[in-house]
Protein backbone atom coordinates (compact mmCIF):
# COMPACT_ATOMS: atom_id res chain seq x y z
CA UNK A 1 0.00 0.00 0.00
CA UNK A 2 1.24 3.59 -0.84
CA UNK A 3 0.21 6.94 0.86
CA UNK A 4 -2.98 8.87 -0.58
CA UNK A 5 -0.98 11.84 -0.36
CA UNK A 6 2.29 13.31 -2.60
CA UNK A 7 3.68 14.37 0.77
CA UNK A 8 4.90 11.59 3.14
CA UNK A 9 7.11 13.12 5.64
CA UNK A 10 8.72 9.91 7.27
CA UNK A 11 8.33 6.09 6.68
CA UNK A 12 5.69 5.24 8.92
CA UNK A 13 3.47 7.91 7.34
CA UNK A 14 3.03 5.50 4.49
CA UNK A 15 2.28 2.41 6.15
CA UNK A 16 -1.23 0.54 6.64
CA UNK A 17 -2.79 2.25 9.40
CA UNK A 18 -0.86 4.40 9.98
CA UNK A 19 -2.14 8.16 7.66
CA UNK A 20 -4.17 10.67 9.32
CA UNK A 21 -5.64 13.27 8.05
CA UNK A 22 -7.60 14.36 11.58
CA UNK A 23 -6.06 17.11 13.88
CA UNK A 24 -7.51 15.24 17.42
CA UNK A 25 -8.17 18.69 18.90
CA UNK A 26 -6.69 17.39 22.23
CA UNK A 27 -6.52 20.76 23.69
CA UNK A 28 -10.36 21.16 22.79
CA UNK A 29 -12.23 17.92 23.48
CA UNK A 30 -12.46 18.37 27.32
CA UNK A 31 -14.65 20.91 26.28
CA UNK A 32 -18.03 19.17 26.13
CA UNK A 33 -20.26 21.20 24.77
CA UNK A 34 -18.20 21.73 22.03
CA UNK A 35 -18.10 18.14 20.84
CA UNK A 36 -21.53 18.34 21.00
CA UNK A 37 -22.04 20.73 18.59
CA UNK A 38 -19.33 18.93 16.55
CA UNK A 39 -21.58 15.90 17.08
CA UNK A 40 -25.15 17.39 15.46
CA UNK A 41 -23.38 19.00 12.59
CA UNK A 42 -24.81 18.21 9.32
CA UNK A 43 -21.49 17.31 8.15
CA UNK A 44 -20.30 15.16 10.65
CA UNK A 45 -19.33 11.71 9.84
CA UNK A 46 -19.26 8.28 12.08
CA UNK A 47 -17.21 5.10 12.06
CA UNK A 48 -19.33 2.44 13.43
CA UNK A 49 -17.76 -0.58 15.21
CA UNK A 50 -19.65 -3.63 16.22
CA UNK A 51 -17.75 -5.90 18.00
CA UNK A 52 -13.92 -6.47 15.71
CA UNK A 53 -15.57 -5.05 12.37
CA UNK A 54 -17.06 -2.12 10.66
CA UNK A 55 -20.53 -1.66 10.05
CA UNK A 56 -20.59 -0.95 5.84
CA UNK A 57 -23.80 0.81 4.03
CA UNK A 58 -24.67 0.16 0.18
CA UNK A 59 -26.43 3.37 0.37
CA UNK A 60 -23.14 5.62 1.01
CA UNK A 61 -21.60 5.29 -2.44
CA UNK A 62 -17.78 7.06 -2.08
CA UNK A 63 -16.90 5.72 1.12
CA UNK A 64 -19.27 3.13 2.67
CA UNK A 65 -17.55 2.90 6.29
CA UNK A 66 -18.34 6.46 6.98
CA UNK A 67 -21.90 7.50 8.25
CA UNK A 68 -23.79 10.35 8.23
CA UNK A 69 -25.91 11.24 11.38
CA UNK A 70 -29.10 9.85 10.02
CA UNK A 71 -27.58 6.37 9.90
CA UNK A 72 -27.00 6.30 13.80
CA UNK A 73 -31.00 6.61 14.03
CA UNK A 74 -31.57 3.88 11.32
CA UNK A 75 -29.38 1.80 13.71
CA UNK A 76 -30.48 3.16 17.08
CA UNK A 77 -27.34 4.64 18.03
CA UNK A 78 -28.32 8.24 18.47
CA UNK A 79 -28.22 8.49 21.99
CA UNK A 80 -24.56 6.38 22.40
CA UNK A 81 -21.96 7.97 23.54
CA UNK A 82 -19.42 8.87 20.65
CA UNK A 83 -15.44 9.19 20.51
CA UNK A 84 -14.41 11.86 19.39
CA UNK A 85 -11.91 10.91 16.70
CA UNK A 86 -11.00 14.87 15.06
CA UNK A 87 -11.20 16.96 12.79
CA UNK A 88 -10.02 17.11 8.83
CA UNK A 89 -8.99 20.64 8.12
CA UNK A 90 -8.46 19.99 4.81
CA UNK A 91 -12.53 19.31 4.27
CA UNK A 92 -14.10 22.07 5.64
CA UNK A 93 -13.05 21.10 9.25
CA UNK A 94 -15.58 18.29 9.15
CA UNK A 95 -15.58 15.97 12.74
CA UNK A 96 -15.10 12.35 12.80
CA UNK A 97 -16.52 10.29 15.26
CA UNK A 98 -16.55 7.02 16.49
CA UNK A 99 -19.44 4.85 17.68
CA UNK A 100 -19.90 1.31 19.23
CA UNK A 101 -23.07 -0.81 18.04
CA UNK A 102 -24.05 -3.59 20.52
CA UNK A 103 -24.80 -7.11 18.71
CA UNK A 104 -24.35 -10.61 19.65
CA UNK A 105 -21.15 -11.96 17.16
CA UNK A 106 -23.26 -14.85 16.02
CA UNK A 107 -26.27 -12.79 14.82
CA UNK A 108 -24.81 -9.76 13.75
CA UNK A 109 -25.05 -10.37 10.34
CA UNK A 110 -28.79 -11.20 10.63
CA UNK A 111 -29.38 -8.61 12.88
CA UNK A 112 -27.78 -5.85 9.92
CA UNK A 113 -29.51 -7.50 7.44
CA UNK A 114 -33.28 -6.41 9.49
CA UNK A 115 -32.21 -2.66 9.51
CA UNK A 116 -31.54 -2.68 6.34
CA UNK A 117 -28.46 -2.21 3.65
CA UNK A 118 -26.04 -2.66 6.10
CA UNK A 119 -22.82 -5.44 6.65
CA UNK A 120 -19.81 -5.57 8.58
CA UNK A 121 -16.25 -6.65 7.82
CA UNK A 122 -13.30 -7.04 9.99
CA UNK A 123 -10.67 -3.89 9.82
CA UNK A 124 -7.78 -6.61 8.31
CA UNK A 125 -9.85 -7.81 6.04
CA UNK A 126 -10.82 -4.61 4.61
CA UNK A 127 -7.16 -3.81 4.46
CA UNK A 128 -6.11 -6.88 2.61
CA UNK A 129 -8.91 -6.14 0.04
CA UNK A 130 -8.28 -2.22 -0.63
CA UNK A 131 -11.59 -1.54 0.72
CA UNK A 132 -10.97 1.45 2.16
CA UNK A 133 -8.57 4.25 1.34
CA UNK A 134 -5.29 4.96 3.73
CA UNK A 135 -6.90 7.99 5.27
CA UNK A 136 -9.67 5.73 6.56
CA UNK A 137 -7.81 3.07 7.30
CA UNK A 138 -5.90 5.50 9.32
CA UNK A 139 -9.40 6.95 11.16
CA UNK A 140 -10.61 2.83 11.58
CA UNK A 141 -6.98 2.13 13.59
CA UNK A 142 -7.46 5.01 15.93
CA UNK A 143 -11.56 4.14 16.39
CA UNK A 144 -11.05 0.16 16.96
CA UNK A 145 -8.21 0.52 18.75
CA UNK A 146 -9.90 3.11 21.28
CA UNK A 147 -13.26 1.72 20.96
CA UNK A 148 -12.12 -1.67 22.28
CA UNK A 149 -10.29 -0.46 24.97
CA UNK A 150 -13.76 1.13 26.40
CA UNK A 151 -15.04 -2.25 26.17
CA UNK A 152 -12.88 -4.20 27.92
CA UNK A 153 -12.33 -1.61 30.84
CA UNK A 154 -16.13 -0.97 31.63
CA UNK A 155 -14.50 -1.16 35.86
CA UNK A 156 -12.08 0.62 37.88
CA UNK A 157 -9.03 -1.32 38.18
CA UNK A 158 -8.98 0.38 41.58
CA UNK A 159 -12.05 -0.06 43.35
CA UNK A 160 -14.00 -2.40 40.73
CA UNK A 161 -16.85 -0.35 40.51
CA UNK A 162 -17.76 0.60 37.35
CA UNK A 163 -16.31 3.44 35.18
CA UNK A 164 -17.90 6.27 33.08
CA UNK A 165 -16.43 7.68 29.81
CA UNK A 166 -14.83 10.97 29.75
CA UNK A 167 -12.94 13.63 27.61
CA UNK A 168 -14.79 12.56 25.03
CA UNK A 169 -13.63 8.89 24.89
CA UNK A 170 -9.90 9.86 25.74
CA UNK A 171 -10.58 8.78 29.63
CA UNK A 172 -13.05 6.82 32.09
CA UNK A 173 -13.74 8.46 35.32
CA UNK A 174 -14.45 6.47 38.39
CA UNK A 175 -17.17 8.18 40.42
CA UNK A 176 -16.73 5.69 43.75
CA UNK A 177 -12.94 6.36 44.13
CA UNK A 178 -12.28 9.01 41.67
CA UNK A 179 -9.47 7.00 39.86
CA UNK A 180 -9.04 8.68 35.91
CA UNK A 181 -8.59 5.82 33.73
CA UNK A 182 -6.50 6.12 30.06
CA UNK A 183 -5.89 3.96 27.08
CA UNK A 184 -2.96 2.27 26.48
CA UNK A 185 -0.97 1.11 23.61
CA UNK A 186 1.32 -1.57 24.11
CA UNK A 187 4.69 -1.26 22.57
CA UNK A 188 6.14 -4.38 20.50
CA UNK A 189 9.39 -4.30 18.54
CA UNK A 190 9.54 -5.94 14.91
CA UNK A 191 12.49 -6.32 13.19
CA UNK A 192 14.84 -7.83 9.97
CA UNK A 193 18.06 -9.01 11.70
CA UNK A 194 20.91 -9.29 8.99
CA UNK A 195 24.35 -10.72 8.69
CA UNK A 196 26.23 -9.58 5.42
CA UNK A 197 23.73 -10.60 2.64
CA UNK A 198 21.83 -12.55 4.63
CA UNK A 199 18.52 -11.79 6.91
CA UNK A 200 17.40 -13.77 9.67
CA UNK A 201 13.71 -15.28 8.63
CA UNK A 202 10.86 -17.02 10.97
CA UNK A 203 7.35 -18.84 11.36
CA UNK A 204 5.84 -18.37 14.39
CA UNK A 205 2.66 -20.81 14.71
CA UNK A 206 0.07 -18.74 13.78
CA UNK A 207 1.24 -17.98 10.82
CA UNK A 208 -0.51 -18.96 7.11
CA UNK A 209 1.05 -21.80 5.16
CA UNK A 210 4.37 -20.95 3.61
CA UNK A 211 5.09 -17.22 5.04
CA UNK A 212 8.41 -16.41 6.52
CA UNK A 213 8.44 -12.84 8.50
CA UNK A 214 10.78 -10.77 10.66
CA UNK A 215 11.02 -11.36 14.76
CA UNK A 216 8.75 -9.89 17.01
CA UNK A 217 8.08 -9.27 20.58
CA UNK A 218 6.51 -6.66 23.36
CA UNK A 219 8.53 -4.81 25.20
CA UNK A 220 8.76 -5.22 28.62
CA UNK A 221 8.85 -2.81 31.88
CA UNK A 222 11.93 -0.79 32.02
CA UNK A 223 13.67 -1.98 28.83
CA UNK A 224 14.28 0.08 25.58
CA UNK A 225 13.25 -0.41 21.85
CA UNK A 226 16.56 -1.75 20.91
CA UNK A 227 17.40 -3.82 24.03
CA UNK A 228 13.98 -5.73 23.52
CA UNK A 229 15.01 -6.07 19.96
CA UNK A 230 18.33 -7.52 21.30
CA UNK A 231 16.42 -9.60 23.92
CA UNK A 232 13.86 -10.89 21.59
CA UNK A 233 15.73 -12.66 18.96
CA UNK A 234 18.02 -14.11 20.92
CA UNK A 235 15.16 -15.57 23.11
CA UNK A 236 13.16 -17.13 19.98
CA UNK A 237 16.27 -17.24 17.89
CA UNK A 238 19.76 -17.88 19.92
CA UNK A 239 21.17 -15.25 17.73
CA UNK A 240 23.10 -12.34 19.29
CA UNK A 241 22.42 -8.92 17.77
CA UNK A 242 24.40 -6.08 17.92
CA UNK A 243 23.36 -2.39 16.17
CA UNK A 244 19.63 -1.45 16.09
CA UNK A 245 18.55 1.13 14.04
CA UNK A 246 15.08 2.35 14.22
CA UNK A 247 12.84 2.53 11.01
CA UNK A 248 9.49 3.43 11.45
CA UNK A 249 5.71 2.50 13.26
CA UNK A 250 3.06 1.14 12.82
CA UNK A 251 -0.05 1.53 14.91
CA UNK A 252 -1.74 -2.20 14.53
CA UNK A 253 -4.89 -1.88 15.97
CA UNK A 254 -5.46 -5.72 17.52
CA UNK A 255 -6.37 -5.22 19.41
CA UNK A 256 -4.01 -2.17 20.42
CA UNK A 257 -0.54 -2.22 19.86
CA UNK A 258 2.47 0.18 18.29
CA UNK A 259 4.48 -1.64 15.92
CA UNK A 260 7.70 0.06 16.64
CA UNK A 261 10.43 -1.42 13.59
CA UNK A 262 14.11 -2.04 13.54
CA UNK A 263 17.04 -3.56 11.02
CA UNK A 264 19.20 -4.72 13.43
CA UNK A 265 22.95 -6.73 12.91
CA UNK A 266 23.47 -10.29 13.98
CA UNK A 267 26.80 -10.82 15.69
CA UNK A 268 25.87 -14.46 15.12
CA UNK A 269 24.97 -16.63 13.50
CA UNK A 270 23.94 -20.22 14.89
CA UNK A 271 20.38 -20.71 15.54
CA UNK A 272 19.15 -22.23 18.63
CA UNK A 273 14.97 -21.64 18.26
CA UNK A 274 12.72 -21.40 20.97
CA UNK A 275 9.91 -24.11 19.49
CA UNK A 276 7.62 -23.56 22.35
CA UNK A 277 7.53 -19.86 20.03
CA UNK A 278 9.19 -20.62 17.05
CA UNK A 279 7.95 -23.82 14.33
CA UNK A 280 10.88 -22.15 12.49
CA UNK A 281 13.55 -19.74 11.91
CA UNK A 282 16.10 -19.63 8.82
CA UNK A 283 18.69 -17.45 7.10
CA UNK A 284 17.96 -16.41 3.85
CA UNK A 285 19.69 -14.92 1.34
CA UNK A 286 19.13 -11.56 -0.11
CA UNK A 287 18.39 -13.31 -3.70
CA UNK A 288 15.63 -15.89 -2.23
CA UNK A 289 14.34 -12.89 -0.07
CA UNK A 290 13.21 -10.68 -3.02
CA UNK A 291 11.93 -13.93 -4.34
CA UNK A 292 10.08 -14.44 -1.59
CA UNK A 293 8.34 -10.91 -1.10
CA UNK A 294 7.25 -10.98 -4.85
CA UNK A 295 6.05 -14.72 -4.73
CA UNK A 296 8.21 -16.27 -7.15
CA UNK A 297 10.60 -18.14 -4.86
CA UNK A 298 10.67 -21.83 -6.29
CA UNK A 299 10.36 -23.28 -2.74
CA UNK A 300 6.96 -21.46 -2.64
CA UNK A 301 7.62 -19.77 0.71
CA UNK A 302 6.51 -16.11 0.77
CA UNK A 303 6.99 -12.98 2.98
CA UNK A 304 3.98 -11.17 5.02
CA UNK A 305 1.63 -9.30 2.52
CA UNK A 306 1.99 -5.15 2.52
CA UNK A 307 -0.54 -4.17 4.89
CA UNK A 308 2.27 -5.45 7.76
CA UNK A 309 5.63 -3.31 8.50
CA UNK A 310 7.46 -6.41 8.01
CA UNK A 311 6.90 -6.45 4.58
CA UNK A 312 8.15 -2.98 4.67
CA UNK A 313 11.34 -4.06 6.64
CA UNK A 314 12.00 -6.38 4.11
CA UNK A 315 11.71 -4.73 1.47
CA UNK A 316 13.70 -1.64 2.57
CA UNK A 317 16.53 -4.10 3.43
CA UNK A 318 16.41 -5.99 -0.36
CA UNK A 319 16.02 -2.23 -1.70
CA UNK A 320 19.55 -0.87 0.11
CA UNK A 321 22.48 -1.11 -1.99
């Protein structure tokens, strides 16, 4: 995937949800009554999540994932609170907002289907089939990723009473103990791990049939990027890395998590995998990689597709000279 825009100012810019074109007004959206007049605007538009996908409408014809106000009445969703996701200055300063539909996963489909032209699909699936544009891509990331954290922390972590949302979906307030509640990202490092025209290659078990990708791992408390990097593939690995140089990001919004990507130098080489992990790890060369990342590699083995920043790790690495 490329960038909607001429100007990409950095790497990460350009990746899969990762382009923005919303100023989040955080200076403004404590004010309440001003994203409520955001809200009723005629020209306000809404990203509707139920459960891990997007609510879709055959009746929006340019972009189907966006919804004008009347389509929160057509789905009873009128009165639910709404997160404030910002603003696009370069379209008349029009809001964007994001709002959670309650349905059972099993019947969702049927339930749609009674209100009318409506379906939902899953936010990597409508990556993986260009169904939505970079910009909203971008605008989907930031909804899901702070949508599902106000699902899953409905209680104070303090008290255990329950929480109420606040700062227009950037906080949840608890009124027994008065804790203030924030989302979180968690940080993972991802990175291409090379040794002279060679980069270090793995499976984890999850993976599709046949797709070798960079190392990965979160970062743990009171350890940096590149020490984690350092930490991480020697734990799944046994290799011993060296320099780690920072690439770019990627927010990756499952459910929410920063991507944060490194090319790093092996100071070894022998491989010692963790298979509790691992089902594999292998060195490949730079020839077989390129193979591999346009699917023509004769052993049929193929790289992640271009929605992940692996791909783009990858790819930088067979690009450099």
């Amino acid at each position: 995937m490329q960038a909607d825009t001429a100007e990409v100012y950095d790497t990460s810019a350009a990746l899969c949800y990762s382009a923005s074109a919303l100023n989040r007004c955080g200076e403004k959206r404590k004010n309440t009554e001003w994203v409520k007049s955001l809200k009723v605007r005629s020209d306000a538009r809404f990203l509707i999540q139920a459960n891990d996908a997007f609510i879709f409408s055959r009746e929006v014809a340019n972009e189907p994932l966006i919804h004008p106000a009347r389509m929160l009445k057509r789905l009873n969703l009128a009165d639910v609170a709404a997160i404030f996701l910002g603003i696009d200055e370069a379209d008349g300063e029009r809001p964007y907002f994001g709002v959670r539909y309650t349905a059972d996963a099993e019947t969702l489909d049927d339930e749609l289907e009674k209100l009318g032209a409506f379906t939902a699909c899953g936010l990597r699936e409508l990556a993986m089939q260009r169904a939505a544009s970079l910009k909203v891509l971008g605008m989907l990331a930031q909804a899901a990723s702070i949508g599902r954290w106000h699902s899953s922390h409905k209680m104070c972590s303090q008290c255990g009473q329950p929480t109420e949302p606040a700062e227009s979906g950037y906080r949840r307030d608890c009124p027994s103990c008065s804790a203030q509640h924030f989302p979180r990202t968690d940080p993972a490092v991802i990175m291409l791990i090379t040794h002279g025209d060679k980069c270090l290659l793995g499976r984890p078990y999850h993976l599709m049939e046949n797709v070798y990708t960079t190392l990965a791992g979160f970062v743990e408390p009171g350890e940096t990027f590149e020490d984690a990097v350092r930490r991480e593939v020697f734990e799944e690995a046994g290799v011993k890395v060296g320099k780690v140089k920072y690439v770019a990001s990627q927010p990756w919004p499952f459910p929410s998590n920063i991507m944060v990507g490194f090319h790093g130098e092996a100071l070894t080489t022998d491989l010692n995998i963790d298979h509790e992990e691992m089902e594999d790890c292998q060195w490949f060369s730079k020839e077989e990689t390129l193979k591999m990342l346009q699917g023509e590699a004769d052993s049929g083995l193929i790289c992640p597709p271009d929605i992940s920043i692996a791909h783009h790790l990858i790819k930088k690495y067979i690009e450099e000279k």
